[in-house]
Protein backbone atom coordinates (compact mmCIF):
# COMPACT_ATOMS: atom_id res chain seq x y z
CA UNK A 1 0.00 0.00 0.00
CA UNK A 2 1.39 2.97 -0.81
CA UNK A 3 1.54 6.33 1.50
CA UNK A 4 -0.97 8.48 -0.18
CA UNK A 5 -3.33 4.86 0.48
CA UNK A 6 -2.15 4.57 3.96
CA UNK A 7 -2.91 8.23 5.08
CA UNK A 8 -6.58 7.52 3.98
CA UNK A 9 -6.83 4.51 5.62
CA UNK A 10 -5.55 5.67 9.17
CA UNK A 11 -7.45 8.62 8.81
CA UNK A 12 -11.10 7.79 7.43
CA UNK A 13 -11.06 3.89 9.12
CA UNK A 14 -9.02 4.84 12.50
CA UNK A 15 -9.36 8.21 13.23
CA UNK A 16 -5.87 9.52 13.10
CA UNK A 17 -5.14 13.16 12.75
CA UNK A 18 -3.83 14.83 9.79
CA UNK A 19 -0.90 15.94 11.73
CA UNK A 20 0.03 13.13 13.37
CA UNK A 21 -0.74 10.41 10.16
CA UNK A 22 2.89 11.28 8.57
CA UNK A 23 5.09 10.05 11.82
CA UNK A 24 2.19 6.72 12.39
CA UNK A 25 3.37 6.18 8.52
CA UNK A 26 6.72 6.80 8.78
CA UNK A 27 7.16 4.09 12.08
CA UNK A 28 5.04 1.86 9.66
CA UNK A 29 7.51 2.00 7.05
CA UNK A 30 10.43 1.16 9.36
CA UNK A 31 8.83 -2.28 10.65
CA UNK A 32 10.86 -5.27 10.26
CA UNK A 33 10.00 -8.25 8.06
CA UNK A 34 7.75 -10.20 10.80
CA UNK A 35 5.96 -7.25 12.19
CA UNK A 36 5.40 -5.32 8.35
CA UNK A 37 4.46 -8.77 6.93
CA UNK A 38 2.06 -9.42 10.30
CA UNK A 39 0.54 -5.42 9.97
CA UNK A 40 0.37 -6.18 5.96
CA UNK A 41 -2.27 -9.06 7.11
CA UNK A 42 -4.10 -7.23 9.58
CA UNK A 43 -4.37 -4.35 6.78
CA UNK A 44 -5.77 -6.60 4.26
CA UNK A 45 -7.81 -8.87 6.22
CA UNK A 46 -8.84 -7.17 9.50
CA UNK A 47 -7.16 -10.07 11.19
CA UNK A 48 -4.44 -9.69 14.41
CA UNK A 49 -1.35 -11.83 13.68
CA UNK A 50 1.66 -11.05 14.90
CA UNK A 51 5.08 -12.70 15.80
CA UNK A 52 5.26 -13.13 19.84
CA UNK A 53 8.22 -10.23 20.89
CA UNK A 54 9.30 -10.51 24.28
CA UNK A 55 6.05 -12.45 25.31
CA UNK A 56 3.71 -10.17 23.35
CA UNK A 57 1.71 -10.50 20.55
CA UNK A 58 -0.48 -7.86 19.26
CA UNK A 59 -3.44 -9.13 20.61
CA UNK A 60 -2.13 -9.55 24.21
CA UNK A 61 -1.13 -5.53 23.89
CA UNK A 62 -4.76 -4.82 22.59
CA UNK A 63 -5.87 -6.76 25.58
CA UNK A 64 -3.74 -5.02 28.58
CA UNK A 65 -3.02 -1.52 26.98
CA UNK A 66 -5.41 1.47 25.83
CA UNK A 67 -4.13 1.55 22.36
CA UNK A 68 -5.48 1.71 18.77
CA UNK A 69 -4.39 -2.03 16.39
CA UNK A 70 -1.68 0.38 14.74
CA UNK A 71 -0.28 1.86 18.01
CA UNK A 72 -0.30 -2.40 19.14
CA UNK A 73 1.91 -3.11 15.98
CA UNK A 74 4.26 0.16 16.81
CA UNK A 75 4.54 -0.99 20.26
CA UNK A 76 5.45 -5.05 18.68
CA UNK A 77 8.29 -3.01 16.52
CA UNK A 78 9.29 -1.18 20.13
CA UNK A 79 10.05 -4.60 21.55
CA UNK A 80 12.37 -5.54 18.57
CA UNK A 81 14.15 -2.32 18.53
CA UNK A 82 14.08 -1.46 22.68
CA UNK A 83 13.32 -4.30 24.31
CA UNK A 84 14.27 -3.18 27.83
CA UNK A 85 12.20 0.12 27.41
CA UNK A 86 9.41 -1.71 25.93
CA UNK A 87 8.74 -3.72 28.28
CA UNK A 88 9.24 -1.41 31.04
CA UNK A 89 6.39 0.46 29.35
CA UNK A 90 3.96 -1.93 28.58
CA UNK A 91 4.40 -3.03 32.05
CA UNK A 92 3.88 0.19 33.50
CA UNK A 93 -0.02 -0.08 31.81
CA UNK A 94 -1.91 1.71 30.16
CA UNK A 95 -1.58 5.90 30.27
């Protein structure tokens, strides 16, 4: 899907802000092969997959954190790329 695509999507279907859809986009973008491939599902299908990171999946962050399905698959790429602060947030709870 391409950006333009994207930006509709997030906005229209999940209420994201103009302001704030570049930088969801841009995180999107940087997601490694597992999480993109796992999001690229979920995009297409409406169905929560994900790789299990540091004992999470995407559905277990839906279920313990206040968060939207694409701030769930940021959060997966968080625990790939900062593991220790991941999981020191996401153990924290929800904000």
């Amino acid at each position: 899907m391409n950006r333009e695509s994207m930006r509709k999507v997030l906005v229209e279907q999940y209420d994201y802000k103009h302001s704030q859809v570049d930088g969801v986009i841009d995180r999107i973008e940087s997601f490694s092969a597992p999480v993109a491939e796992a999001f690229a599902h979920w995009l297409a299908t409406g169905e929560l997959t994900s790789p299990a990171i540091a004992g999470y999946t995407v559905k277990k962050i839906l279920e313990t954190q206040n968060m939207k399905p694409v701030a769930a698959y940021i959060q997966l790429q968080w625990l790939v790329d900062e593991p220790e602060r991941a999981l020191r947030s996401l153990r924290r709870g929800p904000i």
